[in-house]
C-alpha atoms as a PDB file:
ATOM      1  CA  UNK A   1     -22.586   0.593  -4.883  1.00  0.00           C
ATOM      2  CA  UNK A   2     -20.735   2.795  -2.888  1.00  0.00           C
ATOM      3  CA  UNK A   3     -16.753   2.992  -1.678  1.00  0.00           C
ATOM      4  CA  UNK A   4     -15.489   3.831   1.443  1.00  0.00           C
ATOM      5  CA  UNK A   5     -12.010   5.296   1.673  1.00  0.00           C
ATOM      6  CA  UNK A   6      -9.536   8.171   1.727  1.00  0.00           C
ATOM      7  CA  UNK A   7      -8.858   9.785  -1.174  1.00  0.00           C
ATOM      8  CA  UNK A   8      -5.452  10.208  -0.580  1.00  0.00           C
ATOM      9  CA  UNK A   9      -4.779   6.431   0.176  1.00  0.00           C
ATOM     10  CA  UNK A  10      -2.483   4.322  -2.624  1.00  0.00           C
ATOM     11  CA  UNK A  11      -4.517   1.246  -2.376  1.00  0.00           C
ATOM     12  CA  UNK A  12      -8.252   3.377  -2.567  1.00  0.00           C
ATOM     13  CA  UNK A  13      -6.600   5.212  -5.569  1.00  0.00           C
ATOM     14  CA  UNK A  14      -6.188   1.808  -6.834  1.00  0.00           C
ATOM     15  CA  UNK A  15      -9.631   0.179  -6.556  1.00  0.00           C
ATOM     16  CA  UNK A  16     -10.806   3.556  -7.974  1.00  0.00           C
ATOM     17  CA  UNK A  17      -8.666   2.870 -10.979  1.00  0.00           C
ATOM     18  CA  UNK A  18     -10.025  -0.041 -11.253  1.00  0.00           C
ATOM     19  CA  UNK A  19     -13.537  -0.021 -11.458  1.00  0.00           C
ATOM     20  CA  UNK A  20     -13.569   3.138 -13.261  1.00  0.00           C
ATOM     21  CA  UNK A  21     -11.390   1.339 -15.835  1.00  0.00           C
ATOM     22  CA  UNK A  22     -14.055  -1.236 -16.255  1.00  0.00           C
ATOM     23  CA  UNK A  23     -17.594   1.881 -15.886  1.00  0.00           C
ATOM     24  CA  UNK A  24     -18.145   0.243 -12.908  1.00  0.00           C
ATOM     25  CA  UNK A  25     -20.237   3.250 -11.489  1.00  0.00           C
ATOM     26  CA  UNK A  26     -20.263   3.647  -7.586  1.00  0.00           C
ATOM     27  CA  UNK A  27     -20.903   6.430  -4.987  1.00  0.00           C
ATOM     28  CA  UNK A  28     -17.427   7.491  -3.109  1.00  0.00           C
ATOM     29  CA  UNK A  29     -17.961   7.970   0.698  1.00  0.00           C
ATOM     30  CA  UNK A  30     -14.680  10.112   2.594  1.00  0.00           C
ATOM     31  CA  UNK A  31     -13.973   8.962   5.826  1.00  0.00           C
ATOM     32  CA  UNK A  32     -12.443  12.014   6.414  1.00  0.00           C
ATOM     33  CA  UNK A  33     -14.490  14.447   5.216  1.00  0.00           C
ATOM     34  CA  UNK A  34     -17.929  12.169   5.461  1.00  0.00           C
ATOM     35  CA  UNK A  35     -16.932  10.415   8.799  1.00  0.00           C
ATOM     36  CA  UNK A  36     -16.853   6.692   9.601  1.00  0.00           C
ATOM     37  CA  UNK A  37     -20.206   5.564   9.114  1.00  0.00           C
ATOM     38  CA  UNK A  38     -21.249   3.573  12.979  1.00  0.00           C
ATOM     39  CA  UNK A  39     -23.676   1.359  11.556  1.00  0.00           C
ATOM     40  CA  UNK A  40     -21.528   0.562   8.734  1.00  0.00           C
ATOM     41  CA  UNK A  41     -18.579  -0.738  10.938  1.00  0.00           C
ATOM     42  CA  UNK A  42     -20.809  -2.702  13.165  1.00  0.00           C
ATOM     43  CA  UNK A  43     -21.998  -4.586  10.339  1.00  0.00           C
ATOM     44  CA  UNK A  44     -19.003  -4.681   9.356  1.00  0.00           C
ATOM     45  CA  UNK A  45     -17.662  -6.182  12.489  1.00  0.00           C
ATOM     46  CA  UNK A  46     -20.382  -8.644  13.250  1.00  0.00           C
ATOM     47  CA  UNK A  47     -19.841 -10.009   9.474  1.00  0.00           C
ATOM     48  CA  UNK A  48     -15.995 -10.227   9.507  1.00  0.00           C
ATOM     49  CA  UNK A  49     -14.819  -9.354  13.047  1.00  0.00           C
ATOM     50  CA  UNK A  50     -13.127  -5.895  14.185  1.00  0.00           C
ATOM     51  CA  UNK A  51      -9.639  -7.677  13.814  1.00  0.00           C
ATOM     52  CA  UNK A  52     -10.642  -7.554  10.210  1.00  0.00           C
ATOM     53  CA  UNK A  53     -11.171  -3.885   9.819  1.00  0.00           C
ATOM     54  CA  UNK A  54      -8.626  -2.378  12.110  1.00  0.00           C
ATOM     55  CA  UNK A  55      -5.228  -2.054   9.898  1.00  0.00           C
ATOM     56  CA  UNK A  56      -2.402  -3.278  12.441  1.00  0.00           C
ATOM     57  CA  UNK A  57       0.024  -2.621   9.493  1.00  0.00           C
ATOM     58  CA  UNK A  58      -0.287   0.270   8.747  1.00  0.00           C
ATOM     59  CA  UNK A  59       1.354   3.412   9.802  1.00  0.00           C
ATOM     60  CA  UNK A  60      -1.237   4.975  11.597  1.00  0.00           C
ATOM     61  CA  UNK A  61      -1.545   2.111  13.909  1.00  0.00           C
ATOM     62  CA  UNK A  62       2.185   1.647  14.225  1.00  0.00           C
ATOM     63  CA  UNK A  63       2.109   5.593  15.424  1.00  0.00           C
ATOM     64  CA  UNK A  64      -0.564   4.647  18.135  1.00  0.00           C
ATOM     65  CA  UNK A  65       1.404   4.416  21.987  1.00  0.00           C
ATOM     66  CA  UNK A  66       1.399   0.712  23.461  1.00  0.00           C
ATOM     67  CA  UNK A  67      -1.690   1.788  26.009  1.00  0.00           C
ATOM     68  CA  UNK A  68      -3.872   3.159  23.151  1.00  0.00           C
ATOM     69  CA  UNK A  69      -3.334  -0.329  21.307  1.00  0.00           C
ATOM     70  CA  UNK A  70      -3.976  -2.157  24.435  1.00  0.00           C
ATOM     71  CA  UNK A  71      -7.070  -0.390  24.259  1.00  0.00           C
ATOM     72  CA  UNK A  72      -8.699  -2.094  21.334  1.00  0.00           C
ATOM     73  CA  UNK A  73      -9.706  -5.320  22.466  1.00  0.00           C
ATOM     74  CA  UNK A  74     -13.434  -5.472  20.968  1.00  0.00           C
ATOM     75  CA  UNK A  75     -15.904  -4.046  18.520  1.00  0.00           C
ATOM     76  CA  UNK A  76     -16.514  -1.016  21.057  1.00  0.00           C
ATOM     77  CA  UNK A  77     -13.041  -0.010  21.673  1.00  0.00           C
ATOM     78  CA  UNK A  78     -12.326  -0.900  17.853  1.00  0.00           C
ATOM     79  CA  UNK A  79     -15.017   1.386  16.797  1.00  0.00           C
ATOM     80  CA  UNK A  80     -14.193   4.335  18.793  1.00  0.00           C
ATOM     81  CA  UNK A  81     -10.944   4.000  17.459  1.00  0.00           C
ATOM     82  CA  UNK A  82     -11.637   4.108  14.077  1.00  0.00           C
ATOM     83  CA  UNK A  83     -14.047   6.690  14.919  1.00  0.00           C
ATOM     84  CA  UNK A  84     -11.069   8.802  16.126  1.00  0.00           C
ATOM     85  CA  UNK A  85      -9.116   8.414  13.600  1.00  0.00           C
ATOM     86  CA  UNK A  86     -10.202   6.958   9.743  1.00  0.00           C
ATOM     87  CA  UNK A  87      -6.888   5.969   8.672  1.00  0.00           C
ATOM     88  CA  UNK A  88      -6.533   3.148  11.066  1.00  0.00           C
ATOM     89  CA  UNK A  89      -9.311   1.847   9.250  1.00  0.00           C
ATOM     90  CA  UNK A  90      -8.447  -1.037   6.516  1.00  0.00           C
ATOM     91  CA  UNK A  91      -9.786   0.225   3.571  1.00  0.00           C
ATOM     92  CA  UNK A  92     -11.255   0.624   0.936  1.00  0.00           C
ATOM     93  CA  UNK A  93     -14.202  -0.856   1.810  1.00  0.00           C
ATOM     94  CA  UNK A  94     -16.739  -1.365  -1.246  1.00  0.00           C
ATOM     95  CA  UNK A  95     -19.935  -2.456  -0.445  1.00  0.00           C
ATOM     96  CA  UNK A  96     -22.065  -3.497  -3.358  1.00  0.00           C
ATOM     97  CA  UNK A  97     -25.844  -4.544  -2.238  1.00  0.00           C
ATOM     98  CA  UNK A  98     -24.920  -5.310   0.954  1.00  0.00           C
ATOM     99  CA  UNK A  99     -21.991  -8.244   0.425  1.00  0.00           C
ATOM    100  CA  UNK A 100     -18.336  -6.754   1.200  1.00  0.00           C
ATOM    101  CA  UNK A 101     -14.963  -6.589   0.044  1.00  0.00           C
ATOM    102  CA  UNK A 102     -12.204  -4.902   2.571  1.00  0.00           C
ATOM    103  CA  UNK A 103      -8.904  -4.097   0.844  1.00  0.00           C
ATOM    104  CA  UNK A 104      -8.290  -4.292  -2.913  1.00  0.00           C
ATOM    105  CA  UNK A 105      -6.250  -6.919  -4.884  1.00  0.00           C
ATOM    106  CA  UNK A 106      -7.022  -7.041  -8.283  1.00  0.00           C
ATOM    107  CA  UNK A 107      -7.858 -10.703  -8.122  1.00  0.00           C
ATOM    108  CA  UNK A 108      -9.852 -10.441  -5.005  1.00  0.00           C
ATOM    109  CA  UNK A 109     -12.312  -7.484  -7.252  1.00  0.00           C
ATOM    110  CA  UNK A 110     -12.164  -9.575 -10.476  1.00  0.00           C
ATOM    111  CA  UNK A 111     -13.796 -12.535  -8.799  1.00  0.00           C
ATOM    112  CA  UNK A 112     -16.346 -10.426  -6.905  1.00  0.00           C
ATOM    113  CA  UNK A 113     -17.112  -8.815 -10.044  1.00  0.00           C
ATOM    114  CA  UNK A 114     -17.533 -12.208 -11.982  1.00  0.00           C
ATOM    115  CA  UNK A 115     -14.334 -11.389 -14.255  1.00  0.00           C
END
């Protein structure tokens, strides 16, 4: 199982929290240090759509100019983006044997984890 993320990120410091709470083991990837993994986020975006994975609420986005968010307007554009920069990324992303979760809410993890 592995988690994708920033480190520095409130709601990845979270989900960490959580499964280590619980010895959930699992394999932490850094987008910033690791990069955004391509294949990865085309999976990604063929399974949930790149609306899904680009954060529009979140400060990094909100920092973009208007013609750099015009920009992103399908999984190419989406994935150079993220590419560019991993915090515009929704995250953390936890991918455990190939099915997905994007975010963290405690209930959303408890149900994937059959709690």
């Amino acid at each position: 199982m592995k988690l994708y993320g920033i480190p520095n990120c409130s709601t990845v410091k979270k989900a960490r929290a959580w499964l280590e709470e619980r010895d959930i083991p699992y394999e932490f990837h850094d987008f910033k240090k690791e990069g955004v993994p391509e294949p990865l986020m085309k999976r990604l975006c063929k399974l949930l759509g790149w609306e899904a994975l680009v954060n529009r609420s979140g400060q990094t986005w909100r920092k973009l100019d208007d013609a750099r968010k015009a920009q992103v307007k399908d999984v190419a554009s989406a994935i150079a983006l993220m590419k560019e920069n991993a915090s515009v990324i929704k995250r953390p992303i936890l991918d455990r044997d190939g099915q997905y979760q994007v975010g963290f809410s405690e209930e959303n993890y408890g149900a994937f984890f059959g709690e």
